[in-house]
C-alpha atoms as a PDB file:
ATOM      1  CA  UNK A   1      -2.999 -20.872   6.047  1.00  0.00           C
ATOM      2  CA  UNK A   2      -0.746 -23.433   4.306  1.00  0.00           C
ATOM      3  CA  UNK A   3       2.791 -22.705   2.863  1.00  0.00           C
ATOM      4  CA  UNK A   4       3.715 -22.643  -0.317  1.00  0.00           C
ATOM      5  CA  UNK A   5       5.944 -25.292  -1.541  1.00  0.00           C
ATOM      6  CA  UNK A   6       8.840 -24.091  -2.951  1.00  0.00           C
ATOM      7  CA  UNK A   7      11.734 -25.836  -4.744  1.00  0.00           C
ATOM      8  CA  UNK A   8      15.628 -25.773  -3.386  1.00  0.00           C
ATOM      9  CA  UNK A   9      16.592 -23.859  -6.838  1.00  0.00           C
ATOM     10  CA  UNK A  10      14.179 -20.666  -5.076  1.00  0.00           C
ATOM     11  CA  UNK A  11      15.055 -20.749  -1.654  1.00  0.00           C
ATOM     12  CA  UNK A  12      18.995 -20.703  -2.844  1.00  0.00           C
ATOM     13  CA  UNK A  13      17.810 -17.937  -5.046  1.00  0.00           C
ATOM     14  CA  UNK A  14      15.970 -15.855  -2.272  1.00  0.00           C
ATOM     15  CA  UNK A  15      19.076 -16.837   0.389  1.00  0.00           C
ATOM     16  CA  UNK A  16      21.571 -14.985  -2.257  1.00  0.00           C
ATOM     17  CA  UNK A  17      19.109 -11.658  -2.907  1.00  0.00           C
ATOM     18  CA  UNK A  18      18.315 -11.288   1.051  1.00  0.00           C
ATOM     19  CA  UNK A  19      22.165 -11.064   1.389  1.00  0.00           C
ATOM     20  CA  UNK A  20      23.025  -8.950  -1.403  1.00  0.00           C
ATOM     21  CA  UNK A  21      19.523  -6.815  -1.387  1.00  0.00           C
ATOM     22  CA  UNK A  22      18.978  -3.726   1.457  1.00  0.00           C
ATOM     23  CA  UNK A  23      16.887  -4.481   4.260  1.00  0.00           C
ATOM     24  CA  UNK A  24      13.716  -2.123   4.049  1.00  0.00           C
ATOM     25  CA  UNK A  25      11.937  -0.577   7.073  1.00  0.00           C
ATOM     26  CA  UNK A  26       7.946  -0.478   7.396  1.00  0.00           C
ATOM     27  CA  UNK A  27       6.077   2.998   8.745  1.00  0.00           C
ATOM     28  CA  UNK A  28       2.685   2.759   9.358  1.00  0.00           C
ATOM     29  CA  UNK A  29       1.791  -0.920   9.897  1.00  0.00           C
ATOM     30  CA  UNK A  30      -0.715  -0.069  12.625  1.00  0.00           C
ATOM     31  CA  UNK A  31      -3.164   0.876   9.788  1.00  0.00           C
ATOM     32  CA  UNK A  32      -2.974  -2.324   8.408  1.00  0.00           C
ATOM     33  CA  UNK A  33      -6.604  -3.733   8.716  1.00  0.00           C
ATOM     34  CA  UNK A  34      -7.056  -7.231  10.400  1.00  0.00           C
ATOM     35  CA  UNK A  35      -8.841  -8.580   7.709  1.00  0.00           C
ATOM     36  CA  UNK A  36      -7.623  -9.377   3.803  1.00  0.00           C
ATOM     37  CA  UNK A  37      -7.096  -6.575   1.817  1.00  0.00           C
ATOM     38  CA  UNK A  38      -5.375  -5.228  -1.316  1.00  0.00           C
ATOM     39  CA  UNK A  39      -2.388  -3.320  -1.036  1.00  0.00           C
ATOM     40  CA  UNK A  40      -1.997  -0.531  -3.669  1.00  0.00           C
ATOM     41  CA  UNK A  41       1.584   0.293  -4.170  1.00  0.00           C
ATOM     42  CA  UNK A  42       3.943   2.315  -6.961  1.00  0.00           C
ATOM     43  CA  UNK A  43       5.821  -0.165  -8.696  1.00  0.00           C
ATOM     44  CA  UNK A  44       9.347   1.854  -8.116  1.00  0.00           C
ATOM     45  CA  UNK A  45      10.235  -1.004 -10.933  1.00  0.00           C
ATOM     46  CA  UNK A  46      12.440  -4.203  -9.333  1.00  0.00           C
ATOM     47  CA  UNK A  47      11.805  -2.662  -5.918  1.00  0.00           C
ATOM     48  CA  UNK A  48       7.940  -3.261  -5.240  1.00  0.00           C
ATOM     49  CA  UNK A  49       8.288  -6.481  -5.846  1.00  0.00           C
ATOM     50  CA  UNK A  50      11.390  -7.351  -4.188  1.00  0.00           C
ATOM     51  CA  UNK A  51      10.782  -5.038  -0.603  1.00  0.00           C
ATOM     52  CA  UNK A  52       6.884  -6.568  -1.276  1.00  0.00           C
ATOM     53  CA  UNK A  53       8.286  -9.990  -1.037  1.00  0.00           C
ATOM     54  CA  UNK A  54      10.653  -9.651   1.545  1.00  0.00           C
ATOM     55  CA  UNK A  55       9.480  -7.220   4.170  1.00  0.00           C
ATOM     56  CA  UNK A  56       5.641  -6.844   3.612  1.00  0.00           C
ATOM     57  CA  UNK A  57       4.631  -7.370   7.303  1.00  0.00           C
ATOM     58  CA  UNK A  58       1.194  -9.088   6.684  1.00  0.00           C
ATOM     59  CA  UNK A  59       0.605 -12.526   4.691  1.00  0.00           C
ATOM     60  CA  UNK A  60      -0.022 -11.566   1.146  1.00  0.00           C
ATOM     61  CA  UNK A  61       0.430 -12.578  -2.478  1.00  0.00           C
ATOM     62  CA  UNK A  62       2.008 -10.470  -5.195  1.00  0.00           C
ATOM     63  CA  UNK A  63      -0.274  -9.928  -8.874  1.00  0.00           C
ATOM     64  CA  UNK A  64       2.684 -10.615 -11.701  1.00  0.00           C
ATOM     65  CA  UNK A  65       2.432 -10.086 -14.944  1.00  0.00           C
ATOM     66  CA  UNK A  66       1.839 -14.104 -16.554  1.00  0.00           C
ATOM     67  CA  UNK A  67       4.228 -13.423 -19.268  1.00  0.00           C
ATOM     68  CA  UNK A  68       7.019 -13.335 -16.849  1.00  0.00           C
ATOM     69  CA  UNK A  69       5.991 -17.121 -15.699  1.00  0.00           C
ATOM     70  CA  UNK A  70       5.856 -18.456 -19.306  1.00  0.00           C
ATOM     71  CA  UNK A  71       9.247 -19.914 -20.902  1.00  0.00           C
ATOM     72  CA  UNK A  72       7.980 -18.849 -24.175  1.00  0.00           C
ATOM     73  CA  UNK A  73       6.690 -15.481 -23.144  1.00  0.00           C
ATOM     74  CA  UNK A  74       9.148 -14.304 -20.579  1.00  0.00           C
ATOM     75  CA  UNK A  75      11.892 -12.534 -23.300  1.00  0.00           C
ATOM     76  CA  UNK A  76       9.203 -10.790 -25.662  1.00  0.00           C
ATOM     77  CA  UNK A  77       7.773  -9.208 -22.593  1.00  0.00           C
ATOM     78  CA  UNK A  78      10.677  -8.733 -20.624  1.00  0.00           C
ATOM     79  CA  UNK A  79      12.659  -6.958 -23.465  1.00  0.00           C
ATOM     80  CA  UNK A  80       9.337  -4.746 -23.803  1.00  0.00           C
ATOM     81  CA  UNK A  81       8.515  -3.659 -20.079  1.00  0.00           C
ATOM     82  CA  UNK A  82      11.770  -3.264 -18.764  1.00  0.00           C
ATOM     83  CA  UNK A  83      14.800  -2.168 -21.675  1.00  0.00           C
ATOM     84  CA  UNK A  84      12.331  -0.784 -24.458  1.00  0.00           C
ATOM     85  CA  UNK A  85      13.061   2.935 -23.460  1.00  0.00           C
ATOM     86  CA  UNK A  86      17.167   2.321 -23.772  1.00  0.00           C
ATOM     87  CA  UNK A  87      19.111   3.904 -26.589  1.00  0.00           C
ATOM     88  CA  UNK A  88      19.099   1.979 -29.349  1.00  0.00           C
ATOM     89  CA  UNK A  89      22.226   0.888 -29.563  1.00  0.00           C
ATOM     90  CA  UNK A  90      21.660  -1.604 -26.394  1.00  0.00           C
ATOM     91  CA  UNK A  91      18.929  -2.689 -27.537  1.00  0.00           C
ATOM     92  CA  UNK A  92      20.572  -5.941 -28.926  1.00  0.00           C
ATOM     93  CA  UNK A  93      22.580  -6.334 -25.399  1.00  0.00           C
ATOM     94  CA  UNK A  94      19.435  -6.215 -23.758  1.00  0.00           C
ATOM     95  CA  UNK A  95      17.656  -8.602 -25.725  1.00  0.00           C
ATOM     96  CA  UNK A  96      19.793 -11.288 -25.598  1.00  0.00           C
ATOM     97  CA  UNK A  97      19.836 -10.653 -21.522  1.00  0.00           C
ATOM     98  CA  UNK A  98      16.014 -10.807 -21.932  1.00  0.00           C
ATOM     99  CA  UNK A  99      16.797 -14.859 -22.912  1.00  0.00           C
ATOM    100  CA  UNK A 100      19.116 -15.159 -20.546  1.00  0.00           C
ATOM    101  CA  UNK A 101      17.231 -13.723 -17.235  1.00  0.00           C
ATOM    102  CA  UNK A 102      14.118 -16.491 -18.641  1.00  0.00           C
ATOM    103  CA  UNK A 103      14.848 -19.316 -16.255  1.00  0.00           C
ATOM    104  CA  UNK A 104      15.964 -17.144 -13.311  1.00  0.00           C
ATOM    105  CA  UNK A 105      12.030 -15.510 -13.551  1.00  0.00           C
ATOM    106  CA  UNK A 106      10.543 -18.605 -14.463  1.00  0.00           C
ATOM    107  CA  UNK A 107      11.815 -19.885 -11.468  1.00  0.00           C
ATOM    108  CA  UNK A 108      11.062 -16.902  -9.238  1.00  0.00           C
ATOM    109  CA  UNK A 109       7.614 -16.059 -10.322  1.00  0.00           C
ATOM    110  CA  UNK A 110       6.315 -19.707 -10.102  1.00  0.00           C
ATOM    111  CA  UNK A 111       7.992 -20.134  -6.319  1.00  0.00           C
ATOM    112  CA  UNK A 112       7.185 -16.890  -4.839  1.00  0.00           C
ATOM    113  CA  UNK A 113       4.154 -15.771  -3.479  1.00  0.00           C
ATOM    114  CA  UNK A 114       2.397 -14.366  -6.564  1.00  0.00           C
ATOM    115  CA  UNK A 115      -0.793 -14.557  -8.733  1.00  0.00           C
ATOM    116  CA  UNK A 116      -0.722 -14.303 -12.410  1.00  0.00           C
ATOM    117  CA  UNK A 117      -1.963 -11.590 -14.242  1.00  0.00           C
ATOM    118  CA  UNK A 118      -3.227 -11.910 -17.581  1.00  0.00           C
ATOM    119  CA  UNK A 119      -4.831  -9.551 -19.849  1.00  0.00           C
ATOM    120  CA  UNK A 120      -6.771 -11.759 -22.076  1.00  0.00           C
ATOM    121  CA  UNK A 121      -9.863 -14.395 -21.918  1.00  0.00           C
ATOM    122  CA  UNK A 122      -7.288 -15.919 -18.756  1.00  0.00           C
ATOM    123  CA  UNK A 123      -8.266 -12.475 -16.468  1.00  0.00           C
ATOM    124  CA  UNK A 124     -10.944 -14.732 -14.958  1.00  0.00           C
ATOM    125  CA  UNK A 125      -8.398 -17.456 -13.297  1.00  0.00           C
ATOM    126  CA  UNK A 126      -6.658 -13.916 -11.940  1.00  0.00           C
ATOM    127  CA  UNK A 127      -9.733 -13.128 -10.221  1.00  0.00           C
ATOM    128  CA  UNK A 128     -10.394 -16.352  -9.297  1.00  0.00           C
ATOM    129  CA  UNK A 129      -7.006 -16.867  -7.980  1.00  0.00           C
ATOM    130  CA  UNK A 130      -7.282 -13.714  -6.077  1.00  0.00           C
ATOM    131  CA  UNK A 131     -10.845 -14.421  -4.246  1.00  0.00           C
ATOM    132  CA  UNK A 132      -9.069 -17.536  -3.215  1.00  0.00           C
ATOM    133  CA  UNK A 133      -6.384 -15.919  -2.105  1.00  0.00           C
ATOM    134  CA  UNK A 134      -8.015 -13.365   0.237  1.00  0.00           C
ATOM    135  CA  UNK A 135     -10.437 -16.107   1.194  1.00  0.00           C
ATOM    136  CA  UNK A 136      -7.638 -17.873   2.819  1.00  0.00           C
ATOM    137  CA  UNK A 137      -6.756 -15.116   4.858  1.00  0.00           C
ATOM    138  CA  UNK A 138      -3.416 -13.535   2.691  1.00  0.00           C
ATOM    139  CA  UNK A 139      -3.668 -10.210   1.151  1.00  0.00           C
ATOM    140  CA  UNK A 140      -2.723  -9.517  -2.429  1.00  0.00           C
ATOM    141  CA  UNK A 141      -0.319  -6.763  -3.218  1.00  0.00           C
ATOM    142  CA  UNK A 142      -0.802  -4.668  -7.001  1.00  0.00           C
ATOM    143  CA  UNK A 143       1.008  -2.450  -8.519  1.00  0.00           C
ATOM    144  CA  UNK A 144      -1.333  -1.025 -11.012  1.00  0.00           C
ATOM    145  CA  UNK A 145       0.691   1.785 -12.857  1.00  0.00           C
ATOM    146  CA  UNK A 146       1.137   1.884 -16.942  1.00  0.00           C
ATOM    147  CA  UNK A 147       2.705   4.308 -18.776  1.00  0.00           C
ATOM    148  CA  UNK A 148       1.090   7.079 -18.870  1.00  0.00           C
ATOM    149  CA  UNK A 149       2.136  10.182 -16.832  1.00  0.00           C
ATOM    150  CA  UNK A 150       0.310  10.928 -13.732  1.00  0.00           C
ATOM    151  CA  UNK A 151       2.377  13.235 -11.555  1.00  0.00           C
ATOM    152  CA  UNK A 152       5.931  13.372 -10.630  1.00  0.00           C
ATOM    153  CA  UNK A 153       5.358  10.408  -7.599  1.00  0.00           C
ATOM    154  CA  UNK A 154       2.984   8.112 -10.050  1.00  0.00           C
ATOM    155  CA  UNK A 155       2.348   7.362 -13.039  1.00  0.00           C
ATOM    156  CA  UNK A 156      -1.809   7.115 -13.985  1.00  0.00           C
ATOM    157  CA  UNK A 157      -3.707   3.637 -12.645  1.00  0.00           C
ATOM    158  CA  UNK A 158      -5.312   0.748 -14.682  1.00  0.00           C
ATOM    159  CA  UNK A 159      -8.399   0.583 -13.137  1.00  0.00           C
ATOM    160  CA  UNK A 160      -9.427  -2.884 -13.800  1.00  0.00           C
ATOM    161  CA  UNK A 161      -8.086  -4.105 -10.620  1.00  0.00           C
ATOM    162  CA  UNK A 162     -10.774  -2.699  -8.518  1.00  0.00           C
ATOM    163  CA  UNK A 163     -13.367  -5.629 -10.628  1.00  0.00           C
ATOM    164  CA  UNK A 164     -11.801  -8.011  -7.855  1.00  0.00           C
ATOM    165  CA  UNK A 165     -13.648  -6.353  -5.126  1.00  0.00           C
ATOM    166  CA  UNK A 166     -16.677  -6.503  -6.975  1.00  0.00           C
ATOM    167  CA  UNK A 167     -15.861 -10.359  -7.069  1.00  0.00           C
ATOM    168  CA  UNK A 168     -15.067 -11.093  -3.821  1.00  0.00           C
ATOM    169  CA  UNK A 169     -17.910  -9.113  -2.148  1.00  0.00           C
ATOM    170  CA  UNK A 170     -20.747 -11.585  -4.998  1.00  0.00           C
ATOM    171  CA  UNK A 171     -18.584 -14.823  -3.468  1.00  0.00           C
ATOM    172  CA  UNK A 172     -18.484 -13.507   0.569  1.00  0.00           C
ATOM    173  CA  UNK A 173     -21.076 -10.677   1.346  1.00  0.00           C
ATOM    174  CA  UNK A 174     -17.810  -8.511   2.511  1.00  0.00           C
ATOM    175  CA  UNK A 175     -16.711  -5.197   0.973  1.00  0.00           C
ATOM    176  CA  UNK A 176     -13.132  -5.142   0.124  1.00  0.00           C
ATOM    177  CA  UNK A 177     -10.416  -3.020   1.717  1.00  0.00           C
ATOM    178  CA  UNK A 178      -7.537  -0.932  -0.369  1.00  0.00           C
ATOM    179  CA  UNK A 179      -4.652   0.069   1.228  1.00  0.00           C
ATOM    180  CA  UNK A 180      -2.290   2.948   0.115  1.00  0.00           C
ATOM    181  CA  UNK A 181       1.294   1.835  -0.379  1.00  0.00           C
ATOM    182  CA  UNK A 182       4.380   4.134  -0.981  1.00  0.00           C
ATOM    183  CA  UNK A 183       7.902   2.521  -1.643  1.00  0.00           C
ATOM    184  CA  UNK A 184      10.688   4.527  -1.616  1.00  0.00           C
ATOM    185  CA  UNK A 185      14.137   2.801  -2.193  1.00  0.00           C
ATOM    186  CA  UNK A 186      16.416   5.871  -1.365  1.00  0.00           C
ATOM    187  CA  UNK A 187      14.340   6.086   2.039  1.00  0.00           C
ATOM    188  CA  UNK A 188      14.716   2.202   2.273  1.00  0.00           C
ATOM    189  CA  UNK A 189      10.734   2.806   3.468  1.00  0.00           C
ATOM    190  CA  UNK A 190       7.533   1.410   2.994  1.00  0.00           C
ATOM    191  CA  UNK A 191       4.867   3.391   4.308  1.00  0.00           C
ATOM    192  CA  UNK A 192       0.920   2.480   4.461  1.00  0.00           C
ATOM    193  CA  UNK A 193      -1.966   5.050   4.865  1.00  0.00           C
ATOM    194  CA  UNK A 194      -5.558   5.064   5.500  1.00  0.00           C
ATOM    195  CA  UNK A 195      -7.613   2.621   3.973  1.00  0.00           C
ATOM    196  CA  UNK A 196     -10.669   2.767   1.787  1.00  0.00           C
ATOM    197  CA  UNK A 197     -13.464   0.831   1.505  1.00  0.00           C
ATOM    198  CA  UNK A 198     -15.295  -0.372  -1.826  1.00  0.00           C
ATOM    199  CA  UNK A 199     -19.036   0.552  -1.740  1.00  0.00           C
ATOM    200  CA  UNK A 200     -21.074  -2.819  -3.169  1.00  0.00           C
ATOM    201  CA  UNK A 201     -24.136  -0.597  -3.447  1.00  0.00           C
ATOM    202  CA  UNK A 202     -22.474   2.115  -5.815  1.00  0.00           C
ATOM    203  CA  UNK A 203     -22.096   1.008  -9.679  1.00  0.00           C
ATOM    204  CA  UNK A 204     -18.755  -0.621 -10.632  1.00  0.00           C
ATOM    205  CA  UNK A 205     -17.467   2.257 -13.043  1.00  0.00           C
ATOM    206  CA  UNK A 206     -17.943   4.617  -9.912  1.00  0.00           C
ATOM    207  CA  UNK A 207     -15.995   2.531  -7.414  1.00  0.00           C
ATOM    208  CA  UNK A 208     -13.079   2.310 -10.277  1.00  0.00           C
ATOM    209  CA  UNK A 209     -12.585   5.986 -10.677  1.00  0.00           C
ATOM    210  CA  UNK A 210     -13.005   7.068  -6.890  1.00  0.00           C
ATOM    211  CA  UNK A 211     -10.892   4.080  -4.885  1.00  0.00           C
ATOM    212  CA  UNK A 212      -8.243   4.369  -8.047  1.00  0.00           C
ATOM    213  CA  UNK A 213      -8.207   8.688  -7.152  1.00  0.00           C
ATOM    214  CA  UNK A 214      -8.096   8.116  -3.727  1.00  0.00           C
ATOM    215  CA  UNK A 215      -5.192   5.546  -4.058  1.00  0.00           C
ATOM    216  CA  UNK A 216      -3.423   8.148  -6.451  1.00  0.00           C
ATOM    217  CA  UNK A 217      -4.240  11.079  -4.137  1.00  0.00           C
ATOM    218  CA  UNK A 218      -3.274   8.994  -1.052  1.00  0.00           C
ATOM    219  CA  UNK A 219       0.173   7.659  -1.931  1.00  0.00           C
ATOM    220  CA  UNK A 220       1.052  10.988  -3.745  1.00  0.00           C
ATOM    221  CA  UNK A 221       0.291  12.839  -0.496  1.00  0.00           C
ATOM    222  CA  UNK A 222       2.466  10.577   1.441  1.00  0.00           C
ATOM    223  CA  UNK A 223       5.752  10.473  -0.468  1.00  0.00           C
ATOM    224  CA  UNK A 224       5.176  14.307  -0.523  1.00  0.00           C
ATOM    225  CA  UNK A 225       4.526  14.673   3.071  1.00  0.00           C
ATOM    226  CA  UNK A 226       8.128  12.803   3.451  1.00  0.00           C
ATOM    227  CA  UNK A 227      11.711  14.705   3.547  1.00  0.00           C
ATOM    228  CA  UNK A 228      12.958  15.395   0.152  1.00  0.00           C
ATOM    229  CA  UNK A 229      14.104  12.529  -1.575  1.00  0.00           C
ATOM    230  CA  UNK A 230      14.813  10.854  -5.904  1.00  0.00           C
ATOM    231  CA  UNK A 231      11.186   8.724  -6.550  1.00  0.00           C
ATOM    232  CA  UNK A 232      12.203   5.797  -8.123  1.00  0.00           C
ATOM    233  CA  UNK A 233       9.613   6.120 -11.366  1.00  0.00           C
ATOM    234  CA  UNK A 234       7.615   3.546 -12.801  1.00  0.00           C
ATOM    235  CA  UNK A 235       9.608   4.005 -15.992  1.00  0.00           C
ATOM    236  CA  UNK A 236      13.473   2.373 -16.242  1.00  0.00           C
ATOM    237  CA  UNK A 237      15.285   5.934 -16.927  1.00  0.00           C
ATOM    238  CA  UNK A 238      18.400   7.143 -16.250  1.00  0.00           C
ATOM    239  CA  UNK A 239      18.720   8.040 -12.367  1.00  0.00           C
ATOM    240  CA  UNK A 240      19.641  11.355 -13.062  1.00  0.00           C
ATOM    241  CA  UNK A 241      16.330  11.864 -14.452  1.00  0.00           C
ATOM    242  CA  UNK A 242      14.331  10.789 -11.011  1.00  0.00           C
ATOM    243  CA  UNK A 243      11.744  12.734  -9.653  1.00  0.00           C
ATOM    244  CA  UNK A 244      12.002  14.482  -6.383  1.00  0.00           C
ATOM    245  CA  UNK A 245       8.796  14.428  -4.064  1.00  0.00           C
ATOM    246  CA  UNK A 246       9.284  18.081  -3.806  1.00  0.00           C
ATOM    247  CA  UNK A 247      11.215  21.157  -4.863  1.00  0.00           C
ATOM    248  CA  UNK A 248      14.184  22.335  -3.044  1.00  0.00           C
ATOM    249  CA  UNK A 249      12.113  24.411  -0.590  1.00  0.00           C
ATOM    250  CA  UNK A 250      10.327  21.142   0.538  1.00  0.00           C
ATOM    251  CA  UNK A 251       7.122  22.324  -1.501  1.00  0.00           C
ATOM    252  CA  UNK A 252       4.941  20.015  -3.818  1.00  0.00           C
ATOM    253  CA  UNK A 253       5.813  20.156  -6.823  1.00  0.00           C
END
């Protein structure tokens, strides 16, 4: 497996967050398969991709969303994904940040382990990208979420993302493996469950709505099965407005 060559700007960059950034733990590695598989995580915003990068404790690659490797695409999207929901009032602060952060996640997204997204005609060099990727022996790590309300861990699943194991089992005869994934900063934890297997015999729409349930199902029961702690949501809202992963009595909520 080759590494990726990265440029001085990055590794200064990655040197400076490691410092300033908490060190994560990892529960549950031992059900990590042996073979390539897809992590399926909650996006717990900055923080899936940061602990994913950092402390992930199997080669992998990261899906990222192509507008935030683009020069001209980075501020439109950034200003939309990630300070659309502010009052109004920042709204102007916040989009003259989204120009500002554009070389900083140029830089990032292009150096780091990732594989770019799109939602457009360019889905198929995603796929493509992926295969490769899992071909070489490196997992890929996706945070599938939108928003759209799911519970009070998740919010629901796009369930395109399950086409790449329909992909890589045409181009290798193997049926991919999904692992649940559940982040939770205030724990400083990443914790993996039981993995399930896509079915190459069963038809595609199927597979999407019974490995993206069982992901839901799976990662919900494992932040709830955890002491009570804030979930950091998909959505970038006030932190007095976090989720718990139960009610004070320890029940599910």
């Amino acid at each position: 497996m080759e590494e990726k060559q990265v440029t001085r700007s990055f590794r200064v960059i990655k040197w400076i967050v490691q410092k300033v950034y908490f060190k994560w733990k990892v529960s549950g590695a031992e059900l990590l398969p042996a073979e390539p598989c897809v992590l399926v995580g909650n996006h717990c915003q900055i923080h899936g991709p940061l602990a994913c990068e950092f402390y992930t404790p199997i080669p992998r690659a990261t899906w990222c969303a192509g507008q935030m490797m683009e020069w001209k695409e980075v501020p439109g999207y950034a200003f939309q994904d990630f300070w659309s929901q502010k009052p109004k009032w920042t709204h102007p602060f916040f989009k003259l940040a989204s120009y500002l952060i554009t070389p900083l996640a140029v830089c990032i997204f292009n150096n780091a382990y990732t594989i770019p997204v799109w939602r457009d005609t360019r889905i198929i060099q995603t796929f493509k990208k992926t295969i490769s990727c899992l071909q070489d022996g490196r997992s890929v790590v996706i945070f599938p979420e939108y928003d759209a309300p799911c519970n009070n861990i998740l919010y629901a699943f796009q369930d395109r993302f399950i086409d790449v194991a329909k992909y890589y089992y045409n181009k290798t005869g193997k049926e991919l493996l999904f692992v649940p994934m559940y982040l939770a900063p205030s724990l400083r934890t990443m914790y993996f469950g039981e993995a399930v297997r896509f079915h190459a015999d069963a038809p595609l729409k199927e597979e999407r709505e019974r490995i993206c349930r069982e992901m839901t199902e799976r990662i919900t029961d494992l932040a709830r099965s955890l002491p009570r702690h804030r979930v950091t949501p998909y959505r970038n809202i006030p932190k007095r407005l976090y989720p718990y992963n139960t009610d004070q009595q320890g029940e599910s909520l």
